[in-house]
Protein backbone atom coordinates (compact mmCIF):
# COMPACT_ATOMS: atom_id res chain seq x y z
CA UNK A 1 98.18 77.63 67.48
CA UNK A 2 95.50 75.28 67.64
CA UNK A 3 92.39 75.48 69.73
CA UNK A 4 93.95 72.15 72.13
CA UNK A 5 96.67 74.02 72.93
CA UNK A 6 95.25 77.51 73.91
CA UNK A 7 92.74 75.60 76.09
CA UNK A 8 95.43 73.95 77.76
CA UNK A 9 97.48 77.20 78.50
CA UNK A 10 94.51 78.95 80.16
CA UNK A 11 94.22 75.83 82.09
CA UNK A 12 97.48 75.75 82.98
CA UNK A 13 97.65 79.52 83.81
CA UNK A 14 94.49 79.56 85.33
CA UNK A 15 95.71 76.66 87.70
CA UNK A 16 98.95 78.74 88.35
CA UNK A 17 96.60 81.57 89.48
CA UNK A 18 94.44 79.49 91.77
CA UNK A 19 97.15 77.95 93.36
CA UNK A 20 98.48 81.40 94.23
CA UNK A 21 95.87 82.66 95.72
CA UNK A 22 95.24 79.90 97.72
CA UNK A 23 98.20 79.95 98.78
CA UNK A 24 98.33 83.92 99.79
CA UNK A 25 94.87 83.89 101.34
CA UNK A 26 96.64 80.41 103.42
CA UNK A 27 99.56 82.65 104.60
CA UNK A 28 97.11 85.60 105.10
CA UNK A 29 94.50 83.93 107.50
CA UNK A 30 97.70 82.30 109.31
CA UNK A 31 99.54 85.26 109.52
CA UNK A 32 98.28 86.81 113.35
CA UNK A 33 98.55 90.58 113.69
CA UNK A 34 98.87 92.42 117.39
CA UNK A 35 95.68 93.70 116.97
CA UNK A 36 93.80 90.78 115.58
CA UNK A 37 95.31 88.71 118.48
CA UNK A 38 93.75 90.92 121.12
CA UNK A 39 90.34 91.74 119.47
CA UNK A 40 89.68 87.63 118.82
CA UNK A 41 90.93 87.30 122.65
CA UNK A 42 93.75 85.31 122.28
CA UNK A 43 96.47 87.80 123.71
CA UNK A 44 96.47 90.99 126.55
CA UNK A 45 97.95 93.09 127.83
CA UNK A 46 99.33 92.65 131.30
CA UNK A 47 100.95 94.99 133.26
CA UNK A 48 104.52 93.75 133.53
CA UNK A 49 104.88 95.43 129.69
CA UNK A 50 104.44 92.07 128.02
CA UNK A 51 101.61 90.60 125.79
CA UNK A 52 100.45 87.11 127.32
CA UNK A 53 98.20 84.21 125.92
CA UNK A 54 94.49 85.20 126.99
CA UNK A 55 93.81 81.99 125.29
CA UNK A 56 96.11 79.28 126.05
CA UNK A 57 94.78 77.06 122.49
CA UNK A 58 95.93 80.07 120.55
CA UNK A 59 97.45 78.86 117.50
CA UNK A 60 101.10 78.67 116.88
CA UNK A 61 101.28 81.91 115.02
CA UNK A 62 99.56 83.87 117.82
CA UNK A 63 102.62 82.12 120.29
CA UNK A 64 104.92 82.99 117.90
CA UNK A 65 103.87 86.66 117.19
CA UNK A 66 103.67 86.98 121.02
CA UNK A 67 107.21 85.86 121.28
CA UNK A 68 108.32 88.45 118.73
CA UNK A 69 106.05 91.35 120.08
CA UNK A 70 107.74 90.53 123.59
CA UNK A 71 111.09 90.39 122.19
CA UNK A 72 110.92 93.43 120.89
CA UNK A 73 109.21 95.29 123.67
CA UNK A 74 111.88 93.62 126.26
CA UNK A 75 114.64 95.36 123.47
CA UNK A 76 112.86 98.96 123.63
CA UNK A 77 112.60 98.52 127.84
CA UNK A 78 116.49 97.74 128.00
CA UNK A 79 117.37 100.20 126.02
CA UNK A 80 115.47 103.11 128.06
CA UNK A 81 116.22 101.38 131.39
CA UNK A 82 119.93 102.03 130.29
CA UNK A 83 119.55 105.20 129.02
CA UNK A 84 117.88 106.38 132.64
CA UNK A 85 120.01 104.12 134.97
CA UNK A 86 116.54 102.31 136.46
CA UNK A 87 116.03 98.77 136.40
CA UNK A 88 115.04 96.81 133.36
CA UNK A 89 111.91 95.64 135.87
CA UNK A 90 110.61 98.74 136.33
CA UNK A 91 110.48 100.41 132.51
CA UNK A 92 108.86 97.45 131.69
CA UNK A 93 105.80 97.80 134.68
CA UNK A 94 105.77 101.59 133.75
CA UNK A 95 104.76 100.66 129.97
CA UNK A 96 102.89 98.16 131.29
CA UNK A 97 100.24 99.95 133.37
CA UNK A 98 100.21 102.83 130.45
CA UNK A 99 99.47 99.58 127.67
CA UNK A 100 96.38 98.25 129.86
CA UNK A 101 95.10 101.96 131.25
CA UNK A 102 95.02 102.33 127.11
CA UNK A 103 93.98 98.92 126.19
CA UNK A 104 90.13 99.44 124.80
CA UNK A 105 86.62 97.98 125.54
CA UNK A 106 86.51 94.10 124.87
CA UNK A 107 90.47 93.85 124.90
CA UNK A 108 91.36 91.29 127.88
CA UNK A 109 94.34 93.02 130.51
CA UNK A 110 96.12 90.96 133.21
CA UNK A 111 96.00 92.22 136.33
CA UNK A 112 98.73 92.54 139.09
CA UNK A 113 96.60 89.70 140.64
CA UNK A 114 97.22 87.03 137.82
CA UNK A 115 93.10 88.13 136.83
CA UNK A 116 92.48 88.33 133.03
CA UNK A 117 89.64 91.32 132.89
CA UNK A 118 87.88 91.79 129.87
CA UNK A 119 87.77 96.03 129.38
């Protein structure tokens, strides 16, 4: 194999590398975590049991991860609301002033009042 051609597969693997890590470190800074969310301020808790935009420019991923998180949450509070014959309305407000009584410092909570309150 001549030297040309071994230069050109490191550059070609070498650009197949880059390009994957660019692309994984893309998808990793895009991809919004619960936690992350509420420690940049973006999200809270509130307490009807549901996570809500702190931070109504909060990128798409944050709106979308806020959709899922509430999806899933509204799944958990039908399920228990069956299970002990009480409305859907009020499982969710029970988890809901247990989530922001446990939210920490420098998390944002939303009031019954419509207040966000930085802990």
């Amino acid at each position: 194999m001549g030297r040309q051609t071994r230069f050109s597969k490191l550059l070609r693997s070498s650009a197949v590398l880059f390009s994957a890590l660019v692309a994984f470190g893309v998808q990793a800074a895009s991809a919004a975590t619960l936690d992350g969310a509420k420690q940049a301020g973006q999200l809270g808790e509130s307490v009807d049991g549901y996570v809500n935009l702190v931070d109504k420019n909060a990128p798409a991923d944050v709106v979308a991860l806020m959709k899922d998180v509430n999806d899933k949450r509204r799944a958990k509070y039908e399920g228990i609301a069956k299970k002990r014959g009480a409305p859907l309305e009020d499982v969710a407000a029970l988890a809901g002033a247990k989530l922001v009584e446990r939210a920490p410092a420098g998390q944002y909570v939303l009031d019954s009042s419509g207040n966000w309150l930085k802990k």
